[in-house]
Protein backbone atom coordinates (compact mmCIF):
# COMPACT_ATOMS: atom_id res chain seq x y z
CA UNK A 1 0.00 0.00 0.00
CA UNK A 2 1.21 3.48 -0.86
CA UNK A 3 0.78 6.64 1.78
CA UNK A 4 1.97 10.25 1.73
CA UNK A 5 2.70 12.81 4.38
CA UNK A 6 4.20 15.93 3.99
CA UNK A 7 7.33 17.36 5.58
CA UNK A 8 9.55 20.02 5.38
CA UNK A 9 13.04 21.09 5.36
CA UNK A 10 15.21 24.32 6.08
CA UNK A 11 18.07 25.68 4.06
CA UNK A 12 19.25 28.34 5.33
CA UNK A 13 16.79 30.39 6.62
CA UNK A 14 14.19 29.30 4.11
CA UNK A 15 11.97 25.42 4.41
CA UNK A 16 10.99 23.44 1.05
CA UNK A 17 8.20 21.49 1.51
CA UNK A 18 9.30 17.71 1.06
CA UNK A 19 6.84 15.37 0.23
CA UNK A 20 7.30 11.74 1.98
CA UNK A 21 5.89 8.60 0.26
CA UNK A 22 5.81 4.88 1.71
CA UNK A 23 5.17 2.39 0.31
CA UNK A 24 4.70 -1.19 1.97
CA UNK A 25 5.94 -4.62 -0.34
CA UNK A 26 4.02 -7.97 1.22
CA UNK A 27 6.28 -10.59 1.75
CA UNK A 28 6.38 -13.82 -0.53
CA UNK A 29 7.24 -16.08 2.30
CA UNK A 30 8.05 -16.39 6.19
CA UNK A 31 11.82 -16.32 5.52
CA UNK A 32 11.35 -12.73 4.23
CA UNK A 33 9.52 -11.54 6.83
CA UNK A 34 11.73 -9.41 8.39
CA UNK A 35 11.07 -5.78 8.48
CA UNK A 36 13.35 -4.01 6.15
CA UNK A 37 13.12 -0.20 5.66
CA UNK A 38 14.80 1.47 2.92
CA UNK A 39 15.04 5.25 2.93
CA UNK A 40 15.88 6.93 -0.85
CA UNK A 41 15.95 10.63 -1.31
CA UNK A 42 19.44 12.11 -0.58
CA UNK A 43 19.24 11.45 3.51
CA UNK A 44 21.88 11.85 5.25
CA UNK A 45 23.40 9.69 8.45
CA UNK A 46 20.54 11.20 10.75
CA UNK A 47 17.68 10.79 8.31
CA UNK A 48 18.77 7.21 7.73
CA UNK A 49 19.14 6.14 11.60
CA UNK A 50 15.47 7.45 11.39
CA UNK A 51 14.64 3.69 11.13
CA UNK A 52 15.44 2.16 14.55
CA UNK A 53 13.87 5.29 16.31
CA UNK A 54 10.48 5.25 14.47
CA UNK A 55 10.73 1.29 14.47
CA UNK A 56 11.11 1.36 18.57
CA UNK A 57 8.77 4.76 18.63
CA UNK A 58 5.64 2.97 17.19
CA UNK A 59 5.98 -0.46 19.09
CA UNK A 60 6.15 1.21 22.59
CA UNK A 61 3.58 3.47 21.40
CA UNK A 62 1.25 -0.01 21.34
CA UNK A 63 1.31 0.21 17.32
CA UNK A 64 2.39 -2.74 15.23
CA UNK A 65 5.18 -2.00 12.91
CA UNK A 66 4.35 -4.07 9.89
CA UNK A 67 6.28 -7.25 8.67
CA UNK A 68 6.80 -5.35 5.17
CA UNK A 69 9.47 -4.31 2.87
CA UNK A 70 9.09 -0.68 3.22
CA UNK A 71 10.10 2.02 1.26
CA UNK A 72 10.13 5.61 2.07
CA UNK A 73 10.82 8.22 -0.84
CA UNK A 74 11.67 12.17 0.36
CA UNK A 75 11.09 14.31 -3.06
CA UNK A 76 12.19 16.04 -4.24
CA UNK A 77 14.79 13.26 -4.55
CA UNK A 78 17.72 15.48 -6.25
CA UNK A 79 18.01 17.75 -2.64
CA UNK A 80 19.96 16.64 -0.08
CA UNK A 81 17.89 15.76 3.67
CA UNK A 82 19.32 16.45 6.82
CA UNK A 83 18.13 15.93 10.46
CA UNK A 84 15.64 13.79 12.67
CA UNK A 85 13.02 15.97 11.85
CA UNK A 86 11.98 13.56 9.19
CA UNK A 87 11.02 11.15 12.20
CA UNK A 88 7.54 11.98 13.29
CA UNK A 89 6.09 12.52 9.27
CA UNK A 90 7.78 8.87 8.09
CA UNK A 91 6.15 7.29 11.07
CA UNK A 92 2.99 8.87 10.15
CA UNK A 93 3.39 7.48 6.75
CA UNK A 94 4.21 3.75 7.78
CA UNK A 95 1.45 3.82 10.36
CA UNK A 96 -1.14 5.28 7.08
CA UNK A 97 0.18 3.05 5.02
CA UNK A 98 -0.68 -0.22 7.20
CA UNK A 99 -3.91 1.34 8.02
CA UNK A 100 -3.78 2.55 11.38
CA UNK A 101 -5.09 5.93 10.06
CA UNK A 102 -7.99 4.77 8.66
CA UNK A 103 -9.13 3.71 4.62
CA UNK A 104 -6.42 6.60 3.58
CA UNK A 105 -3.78 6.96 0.75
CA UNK A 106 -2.90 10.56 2.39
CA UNK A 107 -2.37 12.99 5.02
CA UNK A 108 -4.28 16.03 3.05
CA UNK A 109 -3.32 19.45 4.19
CA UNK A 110 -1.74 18.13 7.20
CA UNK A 111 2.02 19.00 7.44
CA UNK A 112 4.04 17.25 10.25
CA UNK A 113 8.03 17.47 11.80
CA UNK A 114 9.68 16.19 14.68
CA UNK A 115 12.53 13.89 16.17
CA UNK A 116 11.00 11.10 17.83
CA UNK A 117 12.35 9.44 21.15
CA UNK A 118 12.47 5.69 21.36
CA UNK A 119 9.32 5.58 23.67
CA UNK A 120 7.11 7.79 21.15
CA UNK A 121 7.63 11.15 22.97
CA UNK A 122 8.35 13.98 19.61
CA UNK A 123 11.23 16.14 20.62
CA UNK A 124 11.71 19.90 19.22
CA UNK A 125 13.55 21.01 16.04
CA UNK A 126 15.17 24.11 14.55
CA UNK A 127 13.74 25.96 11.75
CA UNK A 128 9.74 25.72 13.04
CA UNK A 129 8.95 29.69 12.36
CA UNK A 130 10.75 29.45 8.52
CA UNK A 131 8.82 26.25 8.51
CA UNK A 132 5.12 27.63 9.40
CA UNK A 133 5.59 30.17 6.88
CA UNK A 134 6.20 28.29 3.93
CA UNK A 135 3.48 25.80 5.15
CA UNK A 136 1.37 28.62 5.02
CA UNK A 137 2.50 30.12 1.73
CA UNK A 138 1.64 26.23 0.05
CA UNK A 139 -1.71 26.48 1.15
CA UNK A 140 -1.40 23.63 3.76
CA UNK A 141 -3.80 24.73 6.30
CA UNK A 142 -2.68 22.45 9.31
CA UNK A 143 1.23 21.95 11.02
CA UNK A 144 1.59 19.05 13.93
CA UNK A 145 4.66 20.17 15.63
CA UNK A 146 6.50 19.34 18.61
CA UNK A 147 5.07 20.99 22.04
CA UNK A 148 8.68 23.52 22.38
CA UNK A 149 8.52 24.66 19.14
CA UNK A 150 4.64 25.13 18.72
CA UNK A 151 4.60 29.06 20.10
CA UNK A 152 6.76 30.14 17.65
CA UNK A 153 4.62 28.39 14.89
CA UNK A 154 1.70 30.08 15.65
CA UNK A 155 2.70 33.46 15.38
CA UNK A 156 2.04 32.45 11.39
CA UNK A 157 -1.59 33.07 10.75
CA UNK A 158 -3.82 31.54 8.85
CA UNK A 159 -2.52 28.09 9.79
CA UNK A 160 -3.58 25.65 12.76
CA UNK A 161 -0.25 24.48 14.68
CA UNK A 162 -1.34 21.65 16.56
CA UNK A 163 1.49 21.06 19.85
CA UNK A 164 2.33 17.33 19.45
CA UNK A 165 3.63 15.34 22.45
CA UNK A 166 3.66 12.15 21.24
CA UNK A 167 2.79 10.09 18.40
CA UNK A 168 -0.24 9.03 19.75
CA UNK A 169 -0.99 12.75 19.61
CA UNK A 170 -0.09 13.17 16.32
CA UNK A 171 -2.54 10.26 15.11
CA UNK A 172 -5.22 10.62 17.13
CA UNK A 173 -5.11 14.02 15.49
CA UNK A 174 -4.47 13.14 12.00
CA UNK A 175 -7.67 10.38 12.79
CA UNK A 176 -10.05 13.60 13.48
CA UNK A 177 -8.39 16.13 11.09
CA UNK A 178 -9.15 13.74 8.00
CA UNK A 179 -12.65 12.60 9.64
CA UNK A 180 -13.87 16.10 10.12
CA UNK A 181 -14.06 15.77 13.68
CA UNK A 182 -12.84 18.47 15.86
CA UNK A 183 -9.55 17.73 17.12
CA UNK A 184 -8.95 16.37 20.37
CA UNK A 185 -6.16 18.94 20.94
CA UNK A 186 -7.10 22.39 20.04
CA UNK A 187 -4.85 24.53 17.73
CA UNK A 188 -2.54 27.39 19.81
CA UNK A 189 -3.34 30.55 19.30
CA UNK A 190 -1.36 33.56 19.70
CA UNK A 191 -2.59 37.30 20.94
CA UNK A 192 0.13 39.38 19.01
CA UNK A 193 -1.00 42.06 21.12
CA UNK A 194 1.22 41.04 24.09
CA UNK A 195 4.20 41.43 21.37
CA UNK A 196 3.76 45.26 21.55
CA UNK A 197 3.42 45.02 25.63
CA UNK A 198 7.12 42.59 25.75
CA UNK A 199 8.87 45.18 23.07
CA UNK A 200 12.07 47.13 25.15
CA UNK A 201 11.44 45.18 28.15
CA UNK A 202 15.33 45.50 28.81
CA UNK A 203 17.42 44.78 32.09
CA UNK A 204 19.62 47.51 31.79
CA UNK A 205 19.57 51.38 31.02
CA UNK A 206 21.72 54.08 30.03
CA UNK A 207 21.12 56.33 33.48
CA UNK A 208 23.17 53.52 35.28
CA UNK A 209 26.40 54.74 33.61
CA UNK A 210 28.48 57.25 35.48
CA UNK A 211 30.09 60.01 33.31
CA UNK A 212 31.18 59.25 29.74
CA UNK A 213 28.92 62.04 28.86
CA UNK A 214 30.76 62.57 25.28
CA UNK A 215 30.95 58.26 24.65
CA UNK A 216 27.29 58.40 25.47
CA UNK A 217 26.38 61.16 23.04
CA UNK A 218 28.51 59.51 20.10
CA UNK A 219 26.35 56.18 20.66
CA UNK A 220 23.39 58.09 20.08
CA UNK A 221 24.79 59.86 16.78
CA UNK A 222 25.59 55.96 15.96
CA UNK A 223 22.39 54.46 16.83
CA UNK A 224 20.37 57.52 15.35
CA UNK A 225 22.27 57.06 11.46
CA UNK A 226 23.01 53.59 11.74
CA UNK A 227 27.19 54.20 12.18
CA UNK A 228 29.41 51.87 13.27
CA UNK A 229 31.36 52.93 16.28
CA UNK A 230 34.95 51.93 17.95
CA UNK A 231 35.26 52.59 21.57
CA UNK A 232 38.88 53.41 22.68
CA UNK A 233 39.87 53.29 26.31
CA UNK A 234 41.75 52.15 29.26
CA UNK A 235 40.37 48.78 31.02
CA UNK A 236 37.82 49.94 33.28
CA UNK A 237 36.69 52.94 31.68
CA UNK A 238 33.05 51.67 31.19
CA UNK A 239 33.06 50.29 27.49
CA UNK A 240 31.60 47.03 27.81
CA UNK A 241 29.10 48.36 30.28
CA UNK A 242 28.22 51.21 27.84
CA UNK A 243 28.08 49.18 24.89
CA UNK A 244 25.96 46.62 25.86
CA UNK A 245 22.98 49.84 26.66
CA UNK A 246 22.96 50.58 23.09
CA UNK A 247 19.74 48.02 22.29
CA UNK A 248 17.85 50.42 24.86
CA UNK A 249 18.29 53.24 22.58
CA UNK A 250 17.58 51.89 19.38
CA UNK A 251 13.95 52.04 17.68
CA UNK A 252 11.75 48.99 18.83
CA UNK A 253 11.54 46.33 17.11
CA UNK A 254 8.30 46.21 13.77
CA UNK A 255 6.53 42.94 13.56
CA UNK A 256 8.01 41.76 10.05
CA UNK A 257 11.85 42.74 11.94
CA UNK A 258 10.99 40.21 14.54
CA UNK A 259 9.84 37.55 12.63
CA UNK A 260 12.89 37.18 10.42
CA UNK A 261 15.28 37.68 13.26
CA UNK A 262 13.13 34.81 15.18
CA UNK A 263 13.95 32.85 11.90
CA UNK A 264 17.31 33.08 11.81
CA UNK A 265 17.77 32.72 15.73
CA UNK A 266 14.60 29.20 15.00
CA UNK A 267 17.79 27.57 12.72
CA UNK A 268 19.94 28.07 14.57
CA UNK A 269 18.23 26.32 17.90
CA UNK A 270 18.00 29.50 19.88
CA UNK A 271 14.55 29.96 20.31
CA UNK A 272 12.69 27.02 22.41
CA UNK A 273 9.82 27.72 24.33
CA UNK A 274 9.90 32.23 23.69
CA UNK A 275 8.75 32.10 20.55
CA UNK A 276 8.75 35.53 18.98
CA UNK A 277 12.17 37.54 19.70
CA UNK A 278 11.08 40.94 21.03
CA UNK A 279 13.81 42.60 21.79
CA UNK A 280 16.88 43.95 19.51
CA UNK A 281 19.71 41.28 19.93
CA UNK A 282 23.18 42.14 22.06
CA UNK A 283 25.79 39.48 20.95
CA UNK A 284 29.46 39.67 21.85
CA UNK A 285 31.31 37.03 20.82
CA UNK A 286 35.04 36.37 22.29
CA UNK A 287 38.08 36.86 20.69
CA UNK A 288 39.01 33.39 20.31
CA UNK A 289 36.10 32.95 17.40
CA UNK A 290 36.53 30.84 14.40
CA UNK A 291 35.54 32.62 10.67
CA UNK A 292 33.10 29.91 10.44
CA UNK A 293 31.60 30.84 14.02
CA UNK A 294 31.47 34.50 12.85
CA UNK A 295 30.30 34.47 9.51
CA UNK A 296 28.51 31.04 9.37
CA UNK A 297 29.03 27.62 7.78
CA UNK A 298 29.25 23.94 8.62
CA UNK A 299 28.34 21.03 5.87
CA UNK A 300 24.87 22.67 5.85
CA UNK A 301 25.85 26.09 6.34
CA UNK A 302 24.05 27.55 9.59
CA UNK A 303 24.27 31.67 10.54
CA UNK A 304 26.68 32.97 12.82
CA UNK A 305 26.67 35.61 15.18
CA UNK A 306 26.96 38.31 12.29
CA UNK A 307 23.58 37.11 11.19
CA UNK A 308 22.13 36.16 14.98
CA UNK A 309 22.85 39.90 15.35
CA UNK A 310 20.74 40.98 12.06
CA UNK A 311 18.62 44.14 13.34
CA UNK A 312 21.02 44.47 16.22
CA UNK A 313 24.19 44.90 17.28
CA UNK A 314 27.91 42.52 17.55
CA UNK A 315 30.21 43.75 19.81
CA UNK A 316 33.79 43.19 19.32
CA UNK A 317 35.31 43.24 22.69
CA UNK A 318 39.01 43.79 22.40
CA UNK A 319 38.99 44.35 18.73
CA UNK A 320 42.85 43.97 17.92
CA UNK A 321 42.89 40.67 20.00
CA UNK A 322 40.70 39.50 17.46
CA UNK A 323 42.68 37.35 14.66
CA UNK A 324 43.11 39.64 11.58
CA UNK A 325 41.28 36.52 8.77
CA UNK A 326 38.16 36.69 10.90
CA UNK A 327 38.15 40.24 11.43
CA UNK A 328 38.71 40.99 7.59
CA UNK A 329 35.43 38.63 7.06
CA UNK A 330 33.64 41.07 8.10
CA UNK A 331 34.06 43.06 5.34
CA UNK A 332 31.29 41.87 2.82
CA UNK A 333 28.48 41.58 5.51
CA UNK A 334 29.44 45.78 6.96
CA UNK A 335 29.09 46.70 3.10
CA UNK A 336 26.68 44.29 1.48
CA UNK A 337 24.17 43.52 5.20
CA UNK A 338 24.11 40.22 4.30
CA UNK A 339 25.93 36.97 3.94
CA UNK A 340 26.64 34.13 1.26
CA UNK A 341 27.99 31.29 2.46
CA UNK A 342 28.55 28.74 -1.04
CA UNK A 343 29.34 24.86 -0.48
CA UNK A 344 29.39 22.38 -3.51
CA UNK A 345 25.85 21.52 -3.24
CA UNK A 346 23.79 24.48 -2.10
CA UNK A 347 24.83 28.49 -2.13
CA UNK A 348 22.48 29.84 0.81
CA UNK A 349 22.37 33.95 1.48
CA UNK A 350 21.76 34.73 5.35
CA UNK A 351 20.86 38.27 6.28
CA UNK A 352 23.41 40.51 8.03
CA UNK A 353 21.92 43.92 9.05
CA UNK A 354 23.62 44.73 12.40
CA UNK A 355 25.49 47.93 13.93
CA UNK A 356 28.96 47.21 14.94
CA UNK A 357 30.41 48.40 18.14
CA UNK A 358 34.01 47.83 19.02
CA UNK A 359 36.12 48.48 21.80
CA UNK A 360 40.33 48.43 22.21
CA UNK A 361 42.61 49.70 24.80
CA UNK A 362 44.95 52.26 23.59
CA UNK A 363 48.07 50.22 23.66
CA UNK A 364 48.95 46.37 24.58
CA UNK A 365 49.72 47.41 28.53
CA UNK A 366 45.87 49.60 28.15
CA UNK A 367 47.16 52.73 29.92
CA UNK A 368 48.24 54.96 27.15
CA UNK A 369 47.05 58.51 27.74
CA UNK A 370 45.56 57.84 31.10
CA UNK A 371 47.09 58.65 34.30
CA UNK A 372 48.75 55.56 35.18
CA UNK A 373 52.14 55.31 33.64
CA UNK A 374 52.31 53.36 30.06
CA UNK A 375 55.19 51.20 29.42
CA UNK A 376 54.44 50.42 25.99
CA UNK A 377 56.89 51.61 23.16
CA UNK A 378 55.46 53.81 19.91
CA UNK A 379 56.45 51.14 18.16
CA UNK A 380 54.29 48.72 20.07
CA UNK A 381 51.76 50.78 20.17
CA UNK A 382 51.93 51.13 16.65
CA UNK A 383 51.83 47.14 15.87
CA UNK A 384 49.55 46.84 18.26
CA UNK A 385 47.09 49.25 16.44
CA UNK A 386 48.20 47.90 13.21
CA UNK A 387 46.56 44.80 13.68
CA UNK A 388 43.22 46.24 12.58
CA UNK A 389 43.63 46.52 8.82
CA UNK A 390 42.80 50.09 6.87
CA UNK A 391 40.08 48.75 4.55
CA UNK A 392 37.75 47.42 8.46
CA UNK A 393 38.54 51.18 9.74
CA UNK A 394 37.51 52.43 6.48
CA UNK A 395 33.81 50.89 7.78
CA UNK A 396 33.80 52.64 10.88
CA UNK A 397 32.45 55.94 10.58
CA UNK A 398 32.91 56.86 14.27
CA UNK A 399 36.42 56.43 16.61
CA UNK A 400 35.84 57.70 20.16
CA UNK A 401 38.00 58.38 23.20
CA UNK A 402 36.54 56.64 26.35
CA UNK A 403 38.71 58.41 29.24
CA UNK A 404 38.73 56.74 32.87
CA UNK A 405 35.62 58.55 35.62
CA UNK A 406 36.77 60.16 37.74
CA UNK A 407 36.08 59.88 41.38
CA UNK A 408 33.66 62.64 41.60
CA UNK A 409 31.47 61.34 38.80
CA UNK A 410 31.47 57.56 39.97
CA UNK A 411 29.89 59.03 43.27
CA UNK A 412 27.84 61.08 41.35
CA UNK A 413 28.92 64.35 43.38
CA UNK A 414 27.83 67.42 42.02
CA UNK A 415 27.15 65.42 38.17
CA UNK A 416 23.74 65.38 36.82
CA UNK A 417 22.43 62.09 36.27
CA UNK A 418 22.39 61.35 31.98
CA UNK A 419 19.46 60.50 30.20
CA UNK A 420 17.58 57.20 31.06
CA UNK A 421 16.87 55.17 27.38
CA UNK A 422 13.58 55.73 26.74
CA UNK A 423 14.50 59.73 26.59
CA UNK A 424 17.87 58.66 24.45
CA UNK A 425 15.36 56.19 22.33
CA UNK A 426 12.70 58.96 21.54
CA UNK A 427 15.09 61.45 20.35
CA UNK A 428 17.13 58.47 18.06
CA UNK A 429 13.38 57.23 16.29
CA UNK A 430 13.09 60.84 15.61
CA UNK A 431 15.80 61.00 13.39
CA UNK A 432 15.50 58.08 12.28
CA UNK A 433 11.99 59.03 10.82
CA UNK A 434 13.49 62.36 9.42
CA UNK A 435 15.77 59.48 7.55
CA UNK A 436 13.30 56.98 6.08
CA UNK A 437 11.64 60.36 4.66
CA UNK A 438 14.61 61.51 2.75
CA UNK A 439 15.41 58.05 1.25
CA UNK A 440 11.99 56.81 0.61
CA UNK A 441 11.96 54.48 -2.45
CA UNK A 442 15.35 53.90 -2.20
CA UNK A 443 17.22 50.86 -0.52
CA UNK A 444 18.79 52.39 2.14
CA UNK A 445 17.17 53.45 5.11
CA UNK A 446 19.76 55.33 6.99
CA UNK A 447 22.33 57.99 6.88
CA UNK A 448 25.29 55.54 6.74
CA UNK A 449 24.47 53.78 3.87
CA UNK A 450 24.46 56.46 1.75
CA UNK A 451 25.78 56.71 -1.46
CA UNK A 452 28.32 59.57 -3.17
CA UNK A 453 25.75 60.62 -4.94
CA UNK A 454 23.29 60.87 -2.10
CA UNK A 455 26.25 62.52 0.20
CA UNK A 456 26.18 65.34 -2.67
CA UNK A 457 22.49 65.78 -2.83
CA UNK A 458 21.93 65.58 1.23
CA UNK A 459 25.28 66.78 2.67
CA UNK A 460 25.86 70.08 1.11
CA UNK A 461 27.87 72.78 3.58
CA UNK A 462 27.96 76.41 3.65
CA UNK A 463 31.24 78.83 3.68
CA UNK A 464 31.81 78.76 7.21
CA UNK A 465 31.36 74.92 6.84
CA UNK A 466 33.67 74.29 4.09
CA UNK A 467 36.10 75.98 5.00
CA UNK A 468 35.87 74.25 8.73
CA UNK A 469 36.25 71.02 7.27
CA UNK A 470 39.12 71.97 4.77
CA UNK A 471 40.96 73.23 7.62
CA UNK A 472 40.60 69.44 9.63
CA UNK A 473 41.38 67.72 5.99
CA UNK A 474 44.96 69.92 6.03
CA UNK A 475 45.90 70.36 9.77
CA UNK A 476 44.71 66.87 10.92
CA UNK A 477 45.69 64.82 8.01
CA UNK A 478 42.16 63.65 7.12
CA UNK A 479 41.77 60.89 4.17
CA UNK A 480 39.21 61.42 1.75
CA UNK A 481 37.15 58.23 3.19
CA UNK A 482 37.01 60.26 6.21
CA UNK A 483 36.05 63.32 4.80
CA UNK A 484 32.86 60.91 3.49
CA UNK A 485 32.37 59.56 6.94
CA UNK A 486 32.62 62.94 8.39
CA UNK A 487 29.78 64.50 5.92
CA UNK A 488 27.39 61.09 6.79
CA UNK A 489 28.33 61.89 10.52
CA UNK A 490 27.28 65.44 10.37
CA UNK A 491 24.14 64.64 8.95
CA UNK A 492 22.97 62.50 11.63
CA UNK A 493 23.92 64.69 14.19
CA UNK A 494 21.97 67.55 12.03
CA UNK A 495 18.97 65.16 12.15
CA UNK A 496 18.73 64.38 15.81
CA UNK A 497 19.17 68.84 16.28
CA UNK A 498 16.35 69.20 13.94
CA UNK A 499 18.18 70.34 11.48
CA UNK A 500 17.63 70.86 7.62
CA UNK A 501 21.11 71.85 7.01
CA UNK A 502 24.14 70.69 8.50
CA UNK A 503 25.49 73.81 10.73
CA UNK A 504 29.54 74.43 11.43
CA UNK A 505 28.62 72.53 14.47
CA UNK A 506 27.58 69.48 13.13
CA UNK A 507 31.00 69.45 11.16
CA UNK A 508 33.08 69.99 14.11
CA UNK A 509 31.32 67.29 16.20
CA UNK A 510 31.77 64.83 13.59
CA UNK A 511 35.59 65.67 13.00
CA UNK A 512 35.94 65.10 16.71
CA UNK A 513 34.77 61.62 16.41
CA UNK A 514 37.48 60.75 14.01
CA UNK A 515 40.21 59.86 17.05
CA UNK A 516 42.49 57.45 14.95
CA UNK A 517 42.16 59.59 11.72
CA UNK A 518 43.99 62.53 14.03
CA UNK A 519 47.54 60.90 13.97
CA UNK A 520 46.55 59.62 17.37
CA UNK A 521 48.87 57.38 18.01
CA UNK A 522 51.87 59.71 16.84
């Protein structure tokens, strides 16, 4: 007898709907009766170990596993399967096609995934969110998925995600789906409402940093155009602690943002039970990182923590301890937002839309410029700076000295305390409005991803302007990438002022914030 189910599975970011067909062979005689299963289709070593889990899943779920030859297609049979999420569909199939689902040849509209344990329990997968959605976009109108993942199924609508425990579940189920009965288990339901309520529901907040009045300002100029931003400052100076406040200032999060950073975060395993990601990611990965780790890859390339911090922001702790072949990775995702990661079998694109922030020490000992005494050589100093390449400065429009506080300031004698978030985050969506006016029905949505072109239409100075800014290109020893990054600079900080023009003002703010284009480390 033949039966088909319907699974699914994810590449990349993206799920193609795989259709699963068994087929059962009676045997000729009682020395063949020994159940054989064959699995064709591309699968790989976990798809094809598949066999001794579903065999042991439906006997101790009190099914009888029939005395057959069977035979279990995936197709499309030219793409290559990976992972036990095959597991819960196949044993669907096998159980429909001995007739344990009734007088059926198929599952109709009735997608199903999950790993199965060997005493029938369905375990959780990766990739449920990118899977609901192209379950929905196929017109298949019901998803039996395992109980972890089944929250951050349903925030797909127009599709009934049924949380599956077991395999008796998942038939008993199937039984009353293609009966017409009402289930026995009712499909979850989401009130996206409570999205908007969790949105900026963050731990930390700007008003709990001491001083650093003039890091905390640049961070806002970053946030509010998009910039990327390198921190510079002795150890203990508050640049971790700073950086990792810069989600609280950022716009929240849309409803379309969330779902594809819940997508990427859903293949990669990161999601379980919280379902919709809410807030704008924070990830910091250490020094030690692999390009693979950073970037992404594997046999069936998965996203790294460039792409787990799409519509956030990576921080690069220590940025010179990093090893130059990963940092210089990073060059195609800061200009292009996105990744391509090409094997010999597949070429998948993962999304890469993040705002960088990076923090160093002045010199290898850290104390450079501060007032404890340094005992690095310029010529240390100078390798030591020299280990972040010209072209990944080149893509970082702001460089910003982050002195020690003072004693009077970390008591907070006689200092005004700084702006909480939400007052930061109000003033950054401003501009950031004033933005997505200027460059509506274009591509780029914020001040630092504009073109020449746009820098001469948006960026134009007066006298007093020009002539400020030809003065920092000749006395400071400005490139001309800087004098680019200086103009996209200005603008932003002309946005957040309320600004239609950029004032002398803007210009020498932004020329300030250009620490290592200033012969620095002379």
């Amino acid at each position: 007898m033949l039966f088909l189910t319907q699974s699914a599975a994810v590449y990349g970011i993206d799920a193609l709907i795989v259709d699963i067909e068994v087929n059962l062979q009676p045997v000729k005689s009682e020395a063949d009766a020994i159940p054989q299963v064959i699995i064709v289709g591309l699968p790989d070593t976990a798809v094809r170990e598949s066999r001794e889990r579903i065999r042991a899943a439906i006997t101790n779920s009190s099914y009888f596993f029939p005395f057959h030859k069977t035979t279990i297609n995936l197709a499309p049979a030219d793409v290559r399967k990976a992972g036990a999420s095959f597991d819960l569909p196949i044993a669907l199939g096998i159980l429909g096609a001995n007739g344990d689902l009734g007088n059926l040849d198929s599952l109709e509209n009735t997608l199903s995934i999950g790993e199965l344990s060997l005493d029938g329990r369905v375990r959780p997968v990766r990739g449920a969110l990118s899977i609901a959605l192209q379950a929905r976009e196929s017109g298949i109108t019901n998803l039996l998925i395992p109980e972890e993942n089944a929250t951050e199924a349903a925030v797909v609508d127009g599709i009934n995600v049924f949380p599956i425990r077991d395999l008796r579940d998942a038939v008993g189920i199937s039984q009353d789906i293609q009966a017409g009965k009402f289930p026995r288990i009712e499909p979850l339901k989401l009130n996206l409402a409570d999205f908007q309520e969790d949105r900026n529901q963050y731990r930390v907040d700007f008003a709990e940093v001491r001083g650093q009045q003039s890091a905390k300002r640049a961070l806002e100029v970053a946030s509010a155009g998009g910039h990327n931003i390198l921190l510079i400052g002795p150890p203990g100076s508050g640049k971790t602690m700073i950086a990792k406040r810069v989600p609280t200032i950022m716009p929240p999060l849309e409803f379309e943002e969330s779902l594809e950073i819940t997508k990427i975060h859903s293949v990669a395993g990161l999601t379980g039970k919280t379902g919709l990601v809410s807030e704008r990611q924070f990830r910091s990965p250490h020094h030690t990182i692999s390009n693979a780790g950073l970037i992404g890859g594997g046999t069936f390339p998965r996203p790294g923590e460039v792409s787990l911090a799409h519509n956030g922001v990576l921080f690069l702790d220590e940025l010179p301890e990093f090893d130059r072949s990963v940092l210089e990775v990073l060059r195609q995702p800061l200009e292009d937002k996105q990744v391509t990661i090409s094997r010999a079998t597949m070429s998948l694109t993962f999304p890469a839309h993040f705002m960088m922030v990076a923090s160093m020490n002045p010199c290898p000992c850290g104390y450079f410029g501060s007032q404890r005494e340094c005992k690095c050589s310029p010529i240390q100093i100078q390798r030591y700076v020299g280990r972040i390449s010209g072209p990944l400065l080149d893509r970082i429009d702001i460089h910003i000295d982050v002195p020690a506080v003072n004693f009077k300031e970390l008591r907070g004698r006689g200092v005004p305390e700084g702006d909480s978030s939400s007052v930061i985050r109000e003033r950054v969506i401003a501009a950031r409005n004033v933005q997505l006016q200027r460059f509506k029905g274009s591509p780029v949505f914020s001040n630092s991803a504009m073109s020449p072109t746009q820098i001469r239409k948006h960026c134009s100075l007066d006298q007093e302007s020009e002539s400020l800014l030809e003065r920092a290109m000749l006395r400071q020893g400005l490139s001309a990438r800087a004098h680019d990054r200086i103009l996209k600079v200005s603008r932003t900080i002309a946005d957040l002022a309320g600004s239609e023009n950029i004032a002398p003002t803007h210009i020498s703010e932004a020329i300030n914030y250009r620490s290592l284009d200033r012969n620095y480390w002379a």
